[in-house]
C-alpha atoms as a PDB file:
ATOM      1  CA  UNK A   1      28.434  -5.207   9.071  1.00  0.00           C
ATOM      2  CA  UNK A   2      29.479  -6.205   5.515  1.00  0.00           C
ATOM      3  CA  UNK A   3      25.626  -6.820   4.607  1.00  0.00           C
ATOM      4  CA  UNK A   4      25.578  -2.721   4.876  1.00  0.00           C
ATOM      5  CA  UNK A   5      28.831  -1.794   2.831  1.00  0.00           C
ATOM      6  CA  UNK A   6      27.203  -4.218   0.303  1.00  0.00           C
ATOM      7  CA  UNK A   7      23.661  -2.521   0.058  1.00  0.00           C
ATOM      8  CA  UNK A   8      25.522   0.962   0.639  1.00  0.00           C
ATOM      9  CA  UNK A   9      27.380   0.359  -2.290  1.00  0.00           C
ATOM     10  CA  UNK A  10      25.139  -1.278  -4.828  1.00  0.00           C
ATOM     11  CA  UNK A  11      22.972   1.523  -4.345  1.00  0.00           C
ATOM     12  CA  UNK A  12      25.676   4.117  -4.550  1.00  0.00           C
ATOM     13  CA  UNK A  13      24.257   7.866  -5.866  1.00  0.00           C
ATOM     14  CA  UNK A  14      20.948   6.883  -4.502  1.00  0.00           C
ATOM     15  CA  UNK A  15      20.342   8.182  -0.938  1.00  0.00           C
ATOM     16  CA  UNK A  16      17.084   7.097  -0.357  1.00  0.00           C
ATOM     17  CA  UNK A  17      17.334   3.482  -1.388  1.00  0.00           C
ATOM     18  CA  UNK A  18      20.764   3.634   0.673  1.00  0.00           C
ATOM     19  CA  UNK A  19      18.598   4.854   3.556  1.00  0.00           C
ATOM     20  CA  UNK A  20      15.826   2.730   3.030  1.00  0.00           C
ATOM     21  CA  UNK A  21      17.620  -0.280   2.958  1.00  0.00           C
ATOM     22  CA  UNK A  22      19.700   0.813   6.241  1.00  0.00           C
ATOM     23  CA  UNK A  23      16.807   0.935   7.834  1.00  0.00           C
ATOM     24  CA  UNK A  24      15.647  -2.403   6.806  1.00  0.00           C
ATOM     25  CA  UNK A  25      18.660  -3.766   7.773  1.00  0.00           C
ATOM     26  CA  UNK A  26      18.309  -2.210  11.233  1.00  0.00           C
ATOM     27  CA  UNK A  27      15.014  -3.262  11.769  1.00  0.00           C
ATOM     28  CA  UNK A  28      15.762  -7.141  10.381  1.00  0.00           C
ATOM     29  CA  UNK A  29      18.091  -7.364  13.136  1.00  0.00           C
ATOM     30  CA  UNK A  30      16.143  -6.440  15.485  1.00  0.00           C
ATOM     31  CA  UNK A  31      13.447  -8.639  14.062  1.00  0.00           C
ATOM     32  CA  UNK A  32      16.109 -11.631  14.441  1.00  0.00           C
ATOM     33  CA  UNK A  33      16.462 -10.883  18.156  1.00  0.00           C
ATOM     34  CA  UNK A  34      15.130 -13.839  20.512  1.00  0.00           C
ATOM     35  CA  UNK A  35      10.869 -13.173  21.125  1.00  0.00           C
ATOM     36  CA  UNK A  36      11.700 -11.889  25.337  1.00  0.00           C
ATOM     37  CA  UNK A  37      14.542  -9.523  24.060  1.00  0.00           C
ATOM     38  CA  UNK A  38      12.647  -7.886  20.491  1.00  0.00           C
ATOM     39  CA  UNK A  39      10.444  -5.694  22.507  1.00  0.00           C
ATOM     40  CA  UNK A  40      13.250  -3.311  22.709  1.00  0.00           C
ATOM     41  CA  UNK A  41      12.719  -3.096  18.461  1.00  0.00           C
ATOM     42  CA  UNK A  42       9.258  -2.221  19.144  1.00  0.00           C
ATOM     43  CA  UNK A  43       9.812   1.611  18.758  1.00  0.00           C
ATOM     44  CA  UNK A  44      12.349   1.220  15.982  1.00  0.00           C
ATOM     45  CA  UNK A  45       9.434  -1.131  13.969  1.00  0.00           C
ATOM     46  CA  UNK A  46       6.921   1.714  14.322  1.00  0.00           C
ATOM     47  CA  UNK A  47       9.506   4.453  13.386  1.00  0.00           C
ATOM     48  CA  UNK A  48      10.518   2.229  10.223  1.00  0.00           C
ATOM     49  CA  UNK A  49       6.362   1.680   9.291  1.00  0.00           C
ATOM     50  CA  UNK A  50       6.154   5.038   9.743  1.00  0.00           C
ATOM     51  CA  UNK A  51       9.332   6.371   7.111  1.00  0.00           C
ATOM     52  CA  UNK A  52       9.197   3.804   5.235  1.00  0.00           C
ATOM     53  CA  UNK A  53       5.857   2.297   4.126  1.00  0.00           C
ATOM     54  CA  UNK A  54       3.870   5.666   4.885  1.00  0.00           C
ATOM     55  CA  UNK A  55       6.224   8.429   4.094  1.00  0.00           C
ATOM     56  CA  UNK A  56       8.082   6.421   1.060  1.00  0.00           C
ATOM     57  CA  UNK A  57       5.282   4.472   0.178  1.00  0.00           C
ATOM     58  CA  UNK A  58       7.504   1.287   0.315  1.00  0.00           C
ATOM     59  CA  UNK A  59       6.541  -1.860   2.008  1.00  0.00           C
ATOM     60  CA  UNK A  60       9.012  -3.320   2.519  1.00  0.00           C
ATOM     61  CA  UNK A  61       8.535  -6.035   5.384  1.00  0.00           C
ATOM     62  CA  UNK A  62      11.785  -5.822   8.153  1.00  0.00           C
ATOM     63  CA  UNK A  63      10.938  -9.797   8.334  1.00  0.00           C
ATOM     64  CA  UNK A  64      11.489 -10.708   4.489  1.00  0.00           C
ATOM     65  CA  UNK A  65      14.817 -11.891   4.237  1.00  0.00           C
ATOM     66  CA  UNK A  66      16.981 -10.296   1.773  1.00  0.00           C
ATOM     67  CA  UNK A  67      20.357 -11.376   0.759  1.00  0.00           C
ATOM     68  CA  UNK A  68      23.092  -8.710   0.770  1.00  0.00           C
ATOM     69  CA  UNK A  69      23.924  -6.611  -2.108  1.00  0.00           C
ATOM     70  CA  UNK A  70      19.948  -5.354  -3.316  1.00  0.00           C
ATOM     71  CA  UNK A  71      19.423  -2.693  -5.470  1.00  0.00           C
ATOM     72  CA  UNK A  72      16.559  -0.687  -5.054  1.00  0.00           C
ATOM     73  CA  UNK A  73      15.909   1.697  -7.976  1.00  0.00           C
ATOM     74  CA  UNK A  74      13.230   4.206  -6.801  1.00  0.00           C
ATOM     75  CA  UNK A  75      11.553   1.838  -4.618  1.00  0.00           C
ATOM     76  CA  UNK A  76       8.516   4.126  -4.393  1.00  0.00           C
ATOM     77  CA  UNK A  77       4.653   1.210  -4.834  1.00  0.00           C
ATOM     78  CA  UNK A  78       7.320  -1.478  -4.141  1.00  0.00           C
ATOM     79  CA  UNK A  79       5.242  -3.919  -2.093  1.00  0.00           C
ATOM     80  CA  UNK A  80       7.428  -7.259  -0.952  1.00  0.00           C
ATOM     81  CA  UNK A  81       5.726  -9.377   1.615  1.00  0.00           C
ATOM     82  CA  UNK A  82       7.080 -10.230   5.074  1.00  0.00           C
ATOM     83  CA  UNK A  83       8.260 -14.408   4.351  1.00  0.00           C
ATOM     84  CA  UNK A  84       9.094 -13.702   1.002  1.00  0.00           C
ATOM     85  CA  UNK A  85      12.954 -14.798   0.162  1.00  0.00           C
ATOM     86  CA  UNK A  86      15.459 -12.811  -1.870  1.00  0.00           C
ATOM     87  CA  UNK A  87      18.512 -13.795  -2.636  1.00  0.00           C
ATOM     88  CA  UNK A  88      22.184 -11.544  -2.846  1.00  0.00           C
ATOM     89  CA  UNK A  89      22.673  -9.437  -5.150  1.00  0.00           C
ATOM     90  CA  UNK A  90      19.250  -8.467  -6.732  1.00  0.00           C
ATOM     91  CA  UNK A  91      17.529  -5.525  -8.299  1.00  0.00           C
ATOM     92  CA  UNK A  92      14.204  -4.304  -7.737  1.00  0.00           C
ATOM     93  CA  UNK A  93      12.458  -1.240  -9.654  1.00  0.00           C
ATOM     94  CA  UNK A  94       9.573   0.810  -8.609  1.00  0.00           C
ATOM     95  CA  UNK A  95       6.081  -1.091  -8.223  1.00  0.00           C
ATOM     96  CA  UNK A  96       7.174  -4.484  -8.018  1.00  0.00           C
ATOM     97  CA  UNK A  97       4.766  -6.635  -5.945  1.00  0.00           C
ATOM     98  CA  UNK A  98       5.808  -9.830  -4.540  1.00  0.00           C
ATOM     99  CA  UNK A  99       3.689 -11.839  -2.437  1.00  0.00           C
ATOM    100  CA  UNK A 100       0.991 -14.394  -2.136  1.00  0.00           C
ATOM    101  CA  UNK A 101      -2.034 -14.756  -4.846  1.00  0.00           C
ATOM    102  CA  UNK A 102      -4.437 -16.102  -1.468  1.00  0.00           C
ATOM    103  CA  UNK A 103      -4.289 -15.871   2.210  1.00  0.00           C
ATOM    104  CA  UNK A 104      -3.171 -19.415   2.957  1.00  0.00           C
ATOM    105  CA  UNK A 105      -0.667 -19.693   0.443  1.00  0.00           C
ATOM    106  CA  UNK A 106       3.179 -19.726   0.146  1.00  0.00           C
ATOM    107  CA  UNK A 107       4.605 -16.982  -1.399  1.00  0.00           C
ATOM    108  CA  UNK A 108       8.056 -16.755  -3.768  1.00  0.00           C
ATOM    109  CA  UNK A 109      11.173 -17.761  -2.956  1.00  0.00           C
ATOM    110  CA  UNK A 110      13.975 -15.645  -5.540  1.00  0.00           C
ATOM    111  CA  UNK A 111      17.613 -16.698  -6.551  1.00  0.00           C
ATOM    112  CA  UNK A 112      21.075 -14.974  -6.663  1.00  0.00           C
ATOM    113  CA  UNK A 113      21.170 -12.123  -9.005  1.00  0.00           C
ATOM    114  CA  UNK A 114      17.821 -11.714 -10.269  1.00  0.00           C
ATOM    115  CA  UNK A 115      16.807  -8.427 -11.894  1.00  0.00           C
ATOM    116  CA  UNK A 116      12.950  -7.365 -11.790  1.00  0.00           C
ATOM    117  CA  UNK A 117      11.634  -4.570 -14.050  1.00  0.00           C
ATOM    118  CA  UNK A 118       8.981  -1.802 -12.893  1.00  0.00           C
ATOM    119  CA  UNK A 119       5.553  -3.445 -12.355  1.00  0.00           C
ATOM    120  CA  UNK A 120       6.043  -6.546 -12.506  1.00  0.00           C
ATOM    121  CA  UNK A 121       4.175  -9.149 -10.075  1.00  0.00           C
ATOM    122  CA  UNK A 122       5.273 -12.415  -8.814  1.00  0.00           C
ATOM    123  CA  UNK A 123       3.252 -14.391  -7.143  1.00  0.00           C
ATOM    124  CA  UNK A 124       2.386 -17.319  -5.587  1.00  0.00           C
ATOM    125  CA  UNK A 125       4.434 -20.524  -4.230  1.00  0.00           C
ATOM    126  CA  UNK A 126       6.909 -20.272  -7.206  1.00  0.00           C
ATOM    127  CA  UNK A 127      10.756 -20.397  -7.068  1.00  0.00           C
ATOM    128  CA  UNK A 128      12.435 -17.808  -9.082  1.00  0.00           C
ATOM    129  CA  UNK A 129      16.049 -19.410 -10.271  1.00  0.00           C
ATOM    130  CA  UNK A 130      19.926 -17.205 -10.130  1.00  0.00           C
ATOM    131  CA  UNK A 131      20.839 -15.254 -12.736  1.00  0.00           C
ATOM    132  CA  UNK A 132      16.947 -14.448 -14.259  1.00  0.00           C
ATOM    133  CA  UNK A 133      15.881 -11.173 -15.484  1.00  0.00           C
ATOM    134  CA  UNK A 134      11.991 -10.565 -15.636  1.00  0.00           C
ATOM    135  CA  UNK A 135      10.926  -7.925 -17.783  1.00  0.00           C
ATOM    136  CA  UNK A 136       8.996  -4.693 -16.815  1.00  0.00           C
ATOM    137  CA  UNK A 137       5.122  -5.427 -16.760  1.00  0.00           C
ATOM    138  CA  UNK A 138       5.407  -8.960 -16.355  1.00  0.00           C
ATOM    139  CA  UNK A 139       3.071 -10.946 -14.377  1.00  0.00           C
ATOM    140  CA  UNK A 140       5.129 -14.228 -13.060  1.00  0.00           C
ATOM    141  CA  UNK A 141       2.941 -17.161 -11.656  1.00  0.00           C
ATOM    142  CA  UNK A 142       5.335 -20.361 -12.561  1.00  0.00           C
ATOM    143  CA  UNK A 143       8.304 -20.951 -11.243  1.00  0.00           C
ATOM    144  CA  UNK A 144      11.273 -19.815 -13.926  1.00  0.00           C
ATOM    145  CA  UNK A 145      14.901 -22.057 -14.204  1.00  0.00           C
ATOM    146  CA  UNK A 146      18.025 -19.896 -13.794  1.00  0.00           C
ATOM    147  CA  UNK A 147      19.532 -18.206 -16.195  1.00  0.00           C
ATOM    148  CA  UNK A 148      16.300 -17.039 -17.798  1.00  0.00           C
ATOM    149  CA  UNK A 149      14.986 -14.282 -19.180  1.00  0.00           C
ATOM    150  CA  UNK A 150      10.791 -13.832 -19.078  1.00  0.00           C
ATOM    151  CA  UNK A 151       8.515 -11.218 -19.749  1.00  0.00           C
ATOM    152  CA  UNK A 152       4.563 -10.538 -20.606  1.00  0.00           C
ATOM    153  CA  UNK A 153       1.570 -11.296 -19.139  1.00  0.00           C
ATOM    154  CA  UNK A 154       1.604 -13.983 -17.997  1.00  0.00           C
ATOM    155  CA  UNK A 155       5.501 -13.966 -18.152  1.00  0.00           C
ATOM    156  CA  UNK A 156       7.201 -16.609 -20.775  1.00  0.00           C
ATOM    157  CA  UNK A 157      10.536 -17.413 -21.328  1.00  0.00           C
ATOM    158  CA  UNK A 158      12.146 -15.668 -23.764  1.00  0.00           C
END
């Protein structure tokens, strides 16, 4: 239950994100359950697609796995694909993409306490270190060292 509180209260003042990530949360657990007992998800999964990604306009995957403590600041043309791996206590701003650049690639893999400006993209089979802060706009297709800070297209270490 403290993965809630956590996203509940990093997200405090902001109802949606509080909801949206509620749901998520819901619908990872589910998700989680053994393959013979997750058809009893199956109704939650379409009611989340259908709040979430086509009313909100966020797709957010239920099978990403997100530490606890995310921040979700708008959220709305947030795309984040279903392996990717987030870390705790991250931020995320409206249309940030993170995914794969091909079909049969890998796709990121992000640290503790990263902070992503709007409209950024990272992609690819890159590892994105703790404590980095990626700059609004900024296309990220290497993997950055913690305690970083990159922006630009493509993103550089500042």
């Amino acid at each position: 239950m403290n993965i809630f509180f956590q996203d509940w209260s990093y997200n405090r003042g902001n109802l949606r994100s509080q909801s949206v990530l509620l749901l998520f949360r819901i619908a990872h657990c589910f998700h989680r359950l053994p393959p013979t007992s997750r058809w009893i998800g199956y109704p939650y999964f379409l009611l989340y697609e259908l709040l979430v990604v086509w009313i909100l306009g966020i797709e957010l995957s239920y099978k990403a796995t997100i530490g606890p403590g995310l921040r979700l600041f708008h959220g709305v043309a947030t795309v984040i694909h279903e392996s990717v791996v987030i870390g705790k206590n991250c931020t995320l701003r409206h249309s940030t993409t993170i995914g794969m650049r091909h079909e049969t690639e890998a796709v990121p893999t992000l640290g503790d306490h990263v902070d992503i400006g709007c409209q950024s993209v990272i992609i690819g089979p890159i590892h994105i270190g703790n404590a980095v802060v990626i700059g609004a706009g900024s296309v990220v297709l290497h993997d950055i060292p913690d305690h970083s800070v990159v922006a630009g297209n493509p993103a550089r270490i500042l």
